[in-house]
N, C-alpha and C. Protein backbone atom coordinates (compact mmCIF):
# COMPACT_ATOMS: atom_id res chain seq x y z
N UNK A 1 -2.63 31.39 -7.22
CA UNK A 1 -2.58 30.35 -8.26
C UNK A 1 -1.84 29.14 -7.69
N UNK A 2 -2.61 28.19 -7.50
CA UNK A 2 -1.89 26.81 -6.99
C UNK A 2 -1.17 26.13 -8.06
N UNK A 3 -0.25 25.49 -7.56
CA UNK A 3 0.95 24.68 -8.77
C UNK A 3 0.20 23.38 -9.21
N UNK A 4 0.76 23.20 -10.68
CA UNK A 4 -0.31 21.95 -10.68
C UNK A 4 0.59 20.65 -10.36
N UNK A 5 0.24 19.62 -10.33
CA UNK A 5 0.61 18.59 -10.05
C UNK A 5 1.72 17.71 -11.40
N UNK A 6 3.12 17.98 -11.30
CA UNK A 6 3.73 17.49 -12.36
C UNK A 6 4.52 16.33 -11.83
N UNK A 7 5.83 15.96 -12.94
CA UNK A 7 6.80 14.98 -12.24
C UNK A 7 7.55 15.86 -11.48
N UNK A 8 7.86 15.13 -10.10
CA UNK A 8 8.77 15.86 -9.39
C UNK A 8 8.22 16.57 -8.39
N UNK A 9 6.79 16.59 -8.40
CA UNK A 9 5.99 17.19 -7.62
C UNK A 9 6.05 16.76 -6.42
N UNK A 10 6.04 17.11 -4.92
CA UNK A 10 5.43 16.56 -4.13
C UNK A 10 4.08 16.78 -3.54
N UNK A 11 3.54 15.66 -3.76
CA UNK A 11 2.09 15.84 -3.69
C UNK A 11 1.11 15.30 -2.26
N UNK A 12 0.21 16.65 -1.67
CA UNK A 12 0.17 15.77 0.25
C UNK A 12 -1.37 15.60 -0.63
N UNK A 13 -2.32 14.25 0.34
CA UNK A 13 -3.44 14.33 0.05
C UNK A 13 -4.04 13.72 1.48
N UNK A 14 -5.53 13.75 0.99
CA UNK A 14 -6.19 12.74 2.36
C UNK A 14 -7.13 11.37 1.16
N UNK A 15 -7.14 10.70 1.81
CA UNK A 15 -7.47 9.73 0.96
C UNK A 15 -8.93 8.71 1.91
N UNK A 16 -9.23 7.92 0.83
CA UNK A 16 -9.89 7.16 1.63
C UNK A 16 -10.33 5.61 0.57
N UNK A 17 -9.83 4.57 1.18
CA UNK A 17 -9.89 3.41 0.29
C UNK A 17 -11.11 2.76 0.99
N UNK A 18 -12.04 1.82 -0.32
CA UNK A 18 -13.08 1.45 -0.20
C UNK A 18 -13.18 0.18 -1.20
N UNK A 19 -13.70 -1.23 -0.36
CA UNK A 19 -14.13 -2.33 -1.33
C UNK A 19 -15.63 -1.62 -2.10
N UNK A 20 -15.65 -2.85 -3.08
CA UNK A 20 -16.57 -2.62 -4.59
C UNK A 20 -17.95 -2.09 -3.04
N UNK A 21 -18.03 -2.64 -2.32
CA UNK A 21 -19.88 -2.74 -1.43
C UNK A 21 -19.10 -1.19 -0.86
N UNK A 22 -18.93 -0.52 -1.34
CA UNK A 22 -18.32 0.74 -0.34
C UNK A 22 -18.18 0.88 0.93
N UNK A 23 -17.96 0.01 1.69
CA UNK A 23 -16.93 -0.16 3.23
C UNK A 23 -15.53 0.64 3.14
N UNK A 24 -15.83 1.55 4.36
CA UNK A 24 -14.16 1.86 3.93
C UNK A 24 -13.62 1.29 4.77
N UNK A 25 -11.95 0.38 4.16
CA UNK A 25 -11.03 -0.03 4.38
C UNK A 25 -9.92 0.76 4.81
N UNK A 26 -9.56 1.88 4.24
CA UNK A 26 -8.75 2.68 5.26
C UNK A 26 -9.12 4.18 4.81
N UNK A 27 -8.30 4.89 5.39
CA UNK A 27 -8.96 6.39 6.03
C UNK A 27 -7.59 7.49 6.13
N UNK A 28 -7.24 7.91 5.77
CA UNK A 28 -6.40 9.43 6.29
C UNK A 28 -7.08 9.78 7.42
N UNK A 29 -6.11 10.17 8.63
CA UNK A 29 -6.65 11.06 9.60
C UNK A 29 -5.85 12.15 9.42
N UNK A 30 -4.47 12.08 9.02
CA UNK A 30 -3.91 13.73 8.80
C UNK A 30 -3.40 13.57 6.99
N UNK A 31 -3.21 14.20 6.31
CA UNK A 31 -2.83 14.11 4.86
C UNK A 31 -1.38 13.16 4.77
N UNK A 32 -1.60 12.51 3.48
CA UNK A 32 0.00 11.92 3.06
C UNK A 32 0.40 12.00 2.11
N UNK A 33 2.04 12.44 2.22
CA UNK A 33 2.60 12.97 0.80
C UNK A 33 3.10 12.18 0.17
N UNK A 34 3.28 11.78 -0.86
CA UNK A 34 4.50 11.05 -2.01
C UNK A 34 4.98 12.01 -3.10
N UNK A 35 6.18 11.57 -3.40
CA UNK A 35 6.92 11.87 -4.16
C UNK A 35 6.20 12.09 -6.07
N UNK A 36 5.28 12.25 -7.14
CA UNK A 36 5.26 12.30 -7.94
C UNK A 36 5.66 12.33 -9.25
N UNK A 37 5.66 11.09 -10.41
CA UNK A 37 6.59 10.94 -11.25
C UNK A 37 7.15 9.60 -11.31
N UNK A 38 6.77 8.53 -10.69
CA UNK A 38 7.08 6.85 -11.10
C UNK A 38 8.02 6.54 -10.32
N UNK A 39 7.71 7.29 -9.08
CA UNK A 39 8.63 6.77 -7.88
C UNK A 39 8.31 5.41 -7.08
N UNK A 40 7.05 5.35 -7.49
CA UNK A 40 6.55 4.32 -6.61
C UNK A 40 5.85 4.60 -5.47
N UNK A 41 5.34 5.70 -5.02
CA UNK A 41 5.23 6.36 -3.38
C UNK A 41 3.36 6.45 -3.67
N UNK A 42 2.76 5.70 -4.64
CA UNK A 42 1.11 5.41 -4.71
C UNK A 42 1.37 4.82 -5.83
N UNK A 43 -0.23 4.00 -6.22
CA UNK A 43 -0.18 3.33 -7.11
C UNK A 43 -0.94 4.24 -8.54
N UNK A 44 0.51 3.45 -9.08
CA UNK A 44 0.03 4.31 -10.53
C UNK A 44 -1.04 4.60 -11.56
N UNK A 45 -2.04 3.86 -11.14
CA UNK A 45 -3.38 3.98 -11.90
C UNK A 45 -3.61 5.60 -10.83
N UNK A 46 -3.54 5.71 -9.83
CA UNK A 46 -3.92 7.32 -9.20
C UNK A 46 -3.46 8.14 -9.37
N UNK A 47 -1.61 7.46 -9.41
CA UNK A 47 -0.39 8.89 -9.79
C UNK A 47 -1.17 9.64 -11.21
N UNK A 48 -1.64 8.78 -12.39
CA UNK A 48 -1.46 8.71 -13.85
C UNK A 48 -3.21 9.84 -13.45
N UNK A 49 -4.43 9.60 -12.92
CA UNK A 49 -5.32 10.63 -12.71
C UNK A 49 -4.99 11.68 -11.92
N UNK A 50 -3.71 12.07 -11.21
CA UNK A 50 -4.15 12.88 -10.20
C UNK A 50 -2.82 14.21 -11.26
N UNK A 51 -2.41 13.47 -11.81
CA UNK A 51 -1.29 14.37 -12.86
C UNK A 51 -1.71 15.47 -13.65
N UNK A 52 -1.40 16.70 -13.30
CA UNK A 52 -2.53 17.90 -13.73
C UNK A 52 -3.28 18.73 -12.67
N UNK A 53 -3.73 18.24 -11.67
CA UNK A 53 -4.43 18.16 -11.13
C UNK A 53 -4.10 18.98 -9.90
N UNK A 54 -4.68 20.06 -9.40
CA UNK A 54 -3.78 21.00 -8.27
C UNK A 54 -4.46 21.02 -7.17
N UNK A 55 -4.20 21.83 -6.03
CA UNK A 55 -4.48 21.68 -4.68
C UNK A 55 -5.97 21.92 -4.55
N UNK A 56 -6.74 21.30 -3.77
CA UNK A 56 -8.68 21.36 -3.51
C UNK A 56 -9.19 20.75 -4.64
N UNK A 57 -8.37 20.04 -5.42
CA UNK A 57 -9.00 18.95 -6.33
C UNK A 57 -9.26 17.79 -5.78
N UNK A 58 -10.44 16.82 -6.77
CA UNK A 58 -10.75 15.98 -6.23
C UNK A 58 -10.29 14.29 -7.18
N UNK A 59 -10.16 13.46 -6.69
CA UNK A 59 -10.10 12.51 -7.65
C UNK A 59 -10.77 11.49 -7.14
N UNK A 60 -11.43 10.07 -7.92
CA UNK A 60 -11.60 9.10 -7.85
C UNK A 60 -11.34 7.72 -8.62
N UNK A 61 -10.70 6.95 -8.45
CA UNK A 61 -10.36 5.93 -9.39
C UNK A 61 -10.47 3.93 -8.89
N UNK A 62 -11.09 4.34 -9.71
CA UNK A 62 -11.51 2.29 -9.59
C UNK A 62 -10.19 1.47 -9.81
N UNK A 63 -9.38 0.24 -8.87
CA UNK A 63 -8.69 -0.03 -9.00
C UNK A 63 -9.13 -1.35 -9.52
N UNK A 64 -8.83 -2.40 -10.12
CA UNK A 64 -8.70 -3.67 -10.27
C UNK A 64 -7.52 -4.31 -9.16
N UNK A 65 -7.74 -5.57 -9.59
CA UNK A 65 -6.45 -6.19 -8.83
C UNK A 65 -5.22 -5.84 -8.81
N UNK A 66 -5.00 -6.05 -10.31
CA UNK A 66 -3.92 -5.80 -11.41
C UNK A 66 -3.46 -4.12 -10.91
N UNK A 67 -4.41 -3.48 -10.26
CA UNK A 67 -3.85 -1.74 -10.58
C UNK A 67 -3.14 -1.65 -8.84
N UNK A 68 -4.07 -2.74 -7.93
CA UNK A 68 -3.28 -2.51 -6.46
C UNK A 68 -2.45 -3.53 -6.17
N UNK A 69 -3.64 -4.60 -5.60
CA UNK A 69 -2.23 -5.44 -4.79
C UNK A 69 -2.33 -7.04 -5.29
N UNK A 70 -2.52 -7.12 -6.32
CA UNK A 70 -2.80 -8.11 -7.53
C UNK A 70 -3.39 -9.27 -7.03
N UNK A 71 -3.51 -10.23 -8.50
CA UNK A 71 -4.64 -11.27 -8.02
C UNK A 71 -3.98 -12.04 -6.64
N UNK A 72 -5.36 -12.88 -6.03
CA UNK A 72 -5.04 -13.77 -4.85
C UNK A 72 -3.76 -14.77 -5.27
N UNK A 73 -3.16 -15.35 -5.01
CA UNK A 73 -2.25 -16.57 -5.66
C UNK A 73 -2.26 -17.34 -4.35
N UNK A 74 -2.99 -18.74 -4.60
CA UNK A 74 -2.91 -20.43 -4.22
C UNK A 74 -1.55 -20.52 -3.67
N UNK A 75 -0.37 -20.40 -4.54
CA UNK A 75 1.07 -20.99 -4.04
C UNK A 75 1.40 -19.64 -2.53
N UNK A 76 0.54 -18.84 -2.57
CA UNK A 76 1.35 -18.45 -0.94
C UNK A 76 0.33 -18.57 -0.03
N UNK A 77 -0.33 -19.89 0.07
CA UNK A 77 -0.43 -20.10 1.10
C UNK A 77 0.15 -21.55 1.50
N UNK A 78 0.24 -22.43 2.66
CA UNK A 78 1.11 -22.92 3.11
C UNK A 78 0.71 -23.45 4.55
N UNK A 79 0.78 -24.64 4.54
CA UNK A 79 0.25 -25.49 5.50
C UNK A 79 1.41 -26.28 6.73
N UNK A 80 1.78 -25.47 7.67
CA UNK A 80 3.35 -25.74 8.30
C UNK A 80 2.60 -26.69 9.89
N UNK A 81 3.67 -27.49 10.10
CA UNK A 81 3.66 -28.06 11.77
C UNK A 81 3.55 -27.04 12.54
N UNK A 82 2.50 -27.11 13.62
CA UNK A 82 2.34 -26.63 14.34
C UNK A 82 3.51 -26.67 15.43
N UNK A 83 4.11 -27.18 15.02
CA UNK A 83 5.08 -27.43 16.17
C UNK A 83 6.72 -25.99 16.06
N UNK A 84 6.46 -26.00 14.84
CA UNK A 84 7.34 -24.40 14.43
C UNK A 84 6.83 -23.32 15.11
N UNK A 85 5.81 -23.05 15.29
CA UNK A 85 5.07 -21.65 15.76
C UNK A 85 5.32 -21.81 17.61
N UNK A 86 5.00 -20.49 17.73
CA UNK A 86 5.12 -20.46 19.25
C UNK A 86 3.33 -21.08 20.01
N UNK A 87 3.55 -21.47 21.39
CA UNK A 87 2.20 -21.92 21.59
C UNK A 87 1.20 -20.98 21.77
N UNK A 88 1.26 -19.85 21.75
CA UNK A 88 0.00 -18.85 21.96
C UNK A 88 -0.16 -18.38 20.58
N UNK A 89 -0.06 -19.25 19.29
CA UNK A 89 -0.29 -18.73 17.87
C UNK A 89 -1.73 -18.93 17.72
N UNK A 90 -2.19 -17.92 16.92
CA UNK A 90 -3.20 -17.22 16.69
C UNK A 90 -3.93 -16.67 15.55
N UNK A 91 -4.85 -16.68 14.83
CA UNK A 91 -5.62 -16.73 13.82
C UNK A 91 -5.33 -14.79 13.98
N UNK A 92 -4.47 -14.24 13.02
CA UNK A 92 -3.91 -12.69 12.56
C UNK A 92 -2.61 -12.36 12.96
N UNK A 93 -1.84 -13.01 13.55
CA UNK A 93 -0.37 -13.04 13.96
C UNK A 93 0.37 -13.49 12.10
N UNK A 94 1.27 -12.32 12.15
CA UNK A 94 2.04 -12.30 11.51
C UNK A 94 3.52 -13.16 11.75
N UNK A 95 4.52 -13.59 11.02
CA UNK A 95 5.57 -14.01 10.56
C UNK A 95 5.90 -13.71 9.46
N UNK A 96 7.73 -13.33 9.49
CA UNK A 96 8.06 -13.28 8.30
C UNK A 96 8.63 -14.66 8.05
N UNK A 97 8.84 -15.28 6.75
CA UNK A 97 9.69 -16.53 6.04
C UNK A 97 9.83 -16.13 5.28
N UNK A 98 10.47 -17.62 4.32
CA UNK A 98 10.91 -17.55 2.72
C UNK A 98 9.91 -18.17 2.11
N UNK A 99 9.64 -18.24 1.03
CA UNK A 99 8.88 -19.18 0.18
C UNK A 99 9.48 -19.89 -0.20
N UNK A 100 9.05 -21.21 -0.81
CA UNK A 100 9.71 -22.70 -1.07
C UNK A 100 10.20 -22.48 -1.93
N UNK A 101 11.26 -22.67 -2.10
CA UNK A 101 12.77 -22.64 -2.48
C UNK A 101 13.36 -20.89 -3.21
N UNK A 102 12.84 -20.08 -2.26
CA UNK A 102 13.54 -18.46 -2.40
C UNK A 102 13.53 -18.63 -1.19
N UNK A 103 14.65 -17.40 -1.38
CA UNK A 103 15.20 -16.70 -0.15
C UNK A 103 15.00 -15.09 0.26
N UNK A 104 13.79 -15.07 -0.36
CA UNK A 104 13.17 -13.93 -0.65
C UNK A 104 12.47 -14.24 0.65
N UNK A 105 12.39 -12.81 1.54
CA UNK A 105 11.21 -12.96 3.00
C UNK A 105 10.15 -12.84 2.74
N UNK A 106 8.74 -13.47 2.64
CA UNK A 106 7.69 -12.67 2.87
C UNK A 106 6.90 -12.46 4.10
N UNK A 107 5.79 -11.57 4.09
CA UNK A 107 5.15 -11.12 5.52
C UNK A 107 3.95 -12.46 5.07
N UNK A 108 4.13 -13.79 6.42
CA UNK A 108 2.90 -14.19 6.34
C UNK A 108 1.55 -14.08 7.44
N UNK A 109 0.51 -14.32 7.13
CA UNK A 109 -0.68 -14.35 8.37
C UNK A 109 -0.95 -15.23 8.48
N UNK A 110 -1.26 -15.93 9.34
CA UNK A 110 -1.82 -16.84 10.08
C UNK A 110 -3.57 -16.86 9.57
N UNK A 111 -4.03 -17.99 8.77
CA UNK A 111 -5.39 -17.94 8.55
C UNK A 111 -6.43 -18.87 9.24
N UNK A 112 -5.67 -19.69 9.99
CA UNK A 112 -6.07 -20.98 10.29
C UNK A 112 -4.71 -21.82 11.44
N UNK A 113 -5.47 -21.98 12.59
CA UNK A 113 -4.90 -22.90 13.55
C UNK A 113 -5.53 -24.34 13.94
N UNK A 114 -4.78 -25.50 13.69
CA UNK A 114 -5.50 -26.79 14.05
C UNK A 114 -4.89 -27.46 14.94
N UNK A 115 -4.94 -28.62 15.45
CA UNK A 115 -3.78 -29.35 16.76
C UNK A 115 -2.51 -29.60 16.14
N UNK A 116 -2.06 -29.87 15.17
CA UNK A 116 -1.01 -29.84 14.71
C UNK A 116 -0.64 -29.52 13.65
N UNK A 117 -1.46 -28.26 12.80
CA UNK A 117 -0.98 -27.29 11.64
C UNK A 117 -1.38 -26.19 12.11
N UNK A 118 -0.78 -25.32 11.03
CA UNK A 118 -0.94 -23.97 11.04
C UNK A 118 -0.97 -23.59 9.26
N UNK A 119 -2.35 -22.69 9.52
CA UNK A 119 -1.85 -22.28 7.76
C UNK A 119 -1.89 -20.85 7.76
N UNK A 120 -0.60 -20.97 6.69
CA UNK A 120 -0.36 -18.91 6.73
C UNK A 120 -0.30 -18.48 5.08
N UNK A 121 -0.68 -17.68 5.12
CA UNK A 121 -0.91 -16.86 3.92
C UNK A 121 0.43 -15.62 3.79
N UNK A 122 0.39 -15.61 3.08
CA UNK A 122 1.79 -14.36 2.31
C UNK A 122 0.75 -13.74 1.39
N UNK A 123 -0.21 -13.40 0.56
CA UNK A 123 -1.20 -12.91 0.25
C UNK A 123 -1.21 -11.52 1.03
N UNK A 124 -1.29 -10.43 0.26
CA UNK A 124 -2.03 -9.24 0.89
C UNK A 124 -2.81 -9.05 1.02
N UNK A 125 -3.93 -8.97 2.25
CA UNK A 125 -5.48 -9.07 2.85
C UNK A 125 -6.18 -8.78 1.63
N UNK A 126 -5.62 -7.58 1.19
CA UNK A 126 -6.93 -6.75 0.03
C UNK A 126 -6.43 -7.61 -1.67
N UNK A 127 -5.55 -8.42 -1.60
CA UNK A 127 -5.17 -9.52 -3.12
C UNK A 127 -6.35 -9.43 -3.57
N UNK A 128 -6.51 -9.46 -5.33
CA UNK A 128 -7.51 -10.57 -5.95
C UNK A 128 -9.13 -9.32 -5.64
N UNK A 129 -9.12 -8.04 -4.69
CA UNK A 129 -10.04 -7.48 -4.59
C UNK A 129 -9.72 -6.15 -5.54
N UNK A 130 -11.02 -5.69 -6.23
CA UNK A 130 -11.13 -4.41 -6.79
C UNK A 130 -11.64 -3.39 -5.77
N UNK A 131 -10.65 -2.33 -5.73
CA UNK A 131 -11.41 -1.24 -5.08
C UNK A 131 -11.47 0.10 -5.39
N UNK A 132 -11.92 1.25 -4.55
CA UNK A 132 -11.88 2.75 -4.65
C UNK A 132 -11.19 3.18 -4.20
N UNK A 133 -10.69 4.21 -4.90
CA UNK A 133 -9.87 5.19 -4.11
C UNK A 133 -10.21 6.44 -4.35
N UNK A 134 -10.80 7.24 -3.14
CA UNK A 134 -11.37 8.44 -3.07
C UNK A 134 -10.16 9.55 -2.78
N UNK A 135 -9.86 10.18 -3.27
CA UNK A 135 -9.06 11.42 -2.73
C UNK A 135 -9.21 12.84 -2.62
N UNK A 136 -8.81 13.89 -2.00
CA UNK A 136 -8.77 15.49 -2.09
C UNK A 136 -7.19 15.68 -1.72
N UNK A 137 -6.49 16.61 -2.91
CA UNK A 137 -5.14 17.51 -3.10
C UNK A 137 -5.24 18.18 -1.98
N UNK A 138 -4.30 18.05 -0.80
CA UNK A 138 -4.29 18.84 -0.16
C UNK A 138 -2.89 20.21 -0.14
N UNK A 139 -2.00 19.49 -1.05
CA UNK A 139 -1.33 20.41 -1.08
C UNK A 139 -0.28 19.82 -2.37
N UNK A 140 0.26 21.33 -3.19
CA UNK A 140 1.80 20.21 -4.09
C UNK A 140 2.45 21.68 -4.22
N UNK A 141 4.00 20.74 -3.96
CA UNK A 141 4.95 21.68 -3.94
C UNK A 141 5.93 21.11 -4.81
N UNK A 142 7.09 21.50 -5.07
CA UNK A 142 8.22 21.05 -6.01
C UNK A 142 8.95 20.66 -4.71
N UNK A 143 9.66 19.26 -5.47
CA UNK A 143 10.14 18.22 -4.09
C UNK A 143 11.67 19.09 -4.42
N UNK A 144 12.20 19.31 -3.10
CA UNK A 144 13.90 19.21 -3.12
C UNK A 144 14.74 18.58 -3.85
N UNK A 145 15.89 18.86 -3.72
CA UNK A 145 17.05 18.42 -4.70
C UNK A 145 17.17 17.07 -3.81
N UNK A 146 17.47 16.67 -2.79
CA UNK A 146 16.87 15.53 -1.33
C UNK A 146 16.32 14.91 -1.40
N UNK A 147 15.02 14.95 -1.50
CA UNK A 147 13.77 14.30 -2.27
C UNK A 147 13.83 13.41 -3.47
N UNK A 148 14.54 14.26 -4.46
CA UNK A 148 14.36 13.82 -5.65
C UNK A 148 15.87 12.55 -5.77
N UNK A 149 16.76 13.27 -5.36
CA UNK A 149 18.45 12.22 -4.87
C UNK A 149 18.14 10.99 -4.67
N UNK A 150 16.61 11.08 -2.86
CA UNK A 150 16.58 10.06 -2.62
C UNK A 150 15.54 8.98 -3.13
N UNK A 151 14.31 9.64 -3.93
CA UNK A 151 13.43 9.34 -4.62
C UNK A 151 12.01 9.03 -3.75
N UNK A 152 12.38 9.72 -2.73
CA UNK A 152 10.94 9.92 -1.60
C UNK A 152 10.75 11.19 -0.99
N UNK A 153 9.74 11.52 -0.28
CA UNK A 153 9.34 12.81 0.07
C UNK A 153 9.78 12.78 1.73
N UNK A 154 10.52 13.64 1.85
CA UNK A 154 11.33 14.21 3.37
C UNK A 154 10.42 14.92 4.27
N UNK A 155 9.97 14.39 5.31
CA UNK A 155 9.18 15.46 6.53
C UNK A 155 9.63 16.79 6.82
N UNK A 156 8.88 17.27 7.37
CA UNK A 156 9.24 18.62 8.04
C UNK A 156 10.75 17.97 8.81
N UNK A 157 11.25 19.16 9.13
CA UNK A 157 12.75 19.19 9.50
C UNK A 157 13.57 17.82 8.71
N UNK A 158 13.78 17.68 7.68
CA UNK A 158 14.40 17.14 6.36
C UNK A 158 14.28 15.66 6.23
N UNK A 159 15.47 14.65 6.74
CA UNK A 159 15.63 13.44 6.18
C UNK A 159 15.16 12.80 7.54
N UNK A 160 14.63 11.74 6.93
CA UNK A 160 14.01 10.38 8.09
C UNK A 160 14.05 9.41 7.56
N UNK A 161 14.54 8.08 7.73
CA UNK A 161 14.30 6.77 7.53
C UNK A 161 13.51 5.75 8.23
C-alpha cells in the first residue's frame, strides 16, 4: 500500500514541461523531489492536483501565466550603453542588476546587441506563456523533522545547501 500524497509529504517525480504547440521545454532525466504542503518547492496549481495522489500516479495540468511564471511585463526590459557590458557581449549572456530605482537584483538576458546599446530583459524566458505540465509519482515519503525545520527536501546523506 503506497502512502498517499499529503502536507508534509515528500514527494519525488519525473516531469516534463511543454508550450500550448506541445514542444517540450524541459524534461526530468532522473526524478525530483519537493517538499509538499505550500512550501513553495513546485507550483501550486500542481502541488493543489497532485494532493491525494500516490506513487505510479499520473497527473496533468494546464498552467496559465498567472499559475507559472506570470505575465510578460514591458518595464523589465531596458535599453543600457553599450559601453557598461564587456566587449564579447552577446545575444543569451546573462547579468545580474537592480531595477530602476530598487535594490532588488534581478537575473537579466541580453535580447539584443547594437553599436552602442544593449537591451536586456529581466523577464523569465517562459513569462506571459501558458503551458503543460506532464507528470508520474515516483515516489512519497513523510519528510523529516529536517525537512520540515528547514522547509525543503534533504538528499540522500541529509543536509545540502
Amino acid at each position: 500500500m503506497s502512502e498517499q500524497i499529503v502536507k508534509n509529504s515528500v514527494v519525488s517525480l519525473n516531469y516534463e514541461l511543454l508550450d500550448t504547440d506541445g514542444n517540450v521545454l524541459e524534461k526530468t532525466d532522473a526524478p525530483i523531489a519537493y517538499l509538499h504542503g505550500g512550501y513553495d518547492g513546485i507550483f501550486p496549481r500542481v502541488e493543489e492536483a497532485l494532493h491525494g495522489k500516490q506513487t505510479g500516479d499520473t497527473c496533468s495540468v494546464r498552467l496559465e501565466p498567472d499559475d507559472a511564471f506570470g505575465d510578460y511585463d514591458e518595464d523589465l526590459i531596458r535599453v543600457e550603453p553599450r559601453n557598461l557590458f564587456p566587449k564579447n557581449v552577446s545575444v543569451g549572456m546573462q547579468f545580474e542588476g537592480a531595477a530602476q530605482g530598487s535594490d532588488q537584483a534581478m537575473l537579466y538576458t541580453v535580447t539584443d546587441v547594437a553599436d552602442d546599446k544593449v537591451v536586456v530583459d529581466a523577464n523569465h524566458p517562459l513569462a506571459g506563456k501558458a503551458l503543460q505540465f506532464n507528470c508520474t509519482v515516483t515516489e512519497v515519503r513523510q519528510a523529516t523533522a529536517e525537512e520540515l525545520q528547514h522547509g525543503h527536501v534533504h538528499g540522500a546523506g541529509g543536509h545540502h545547501h
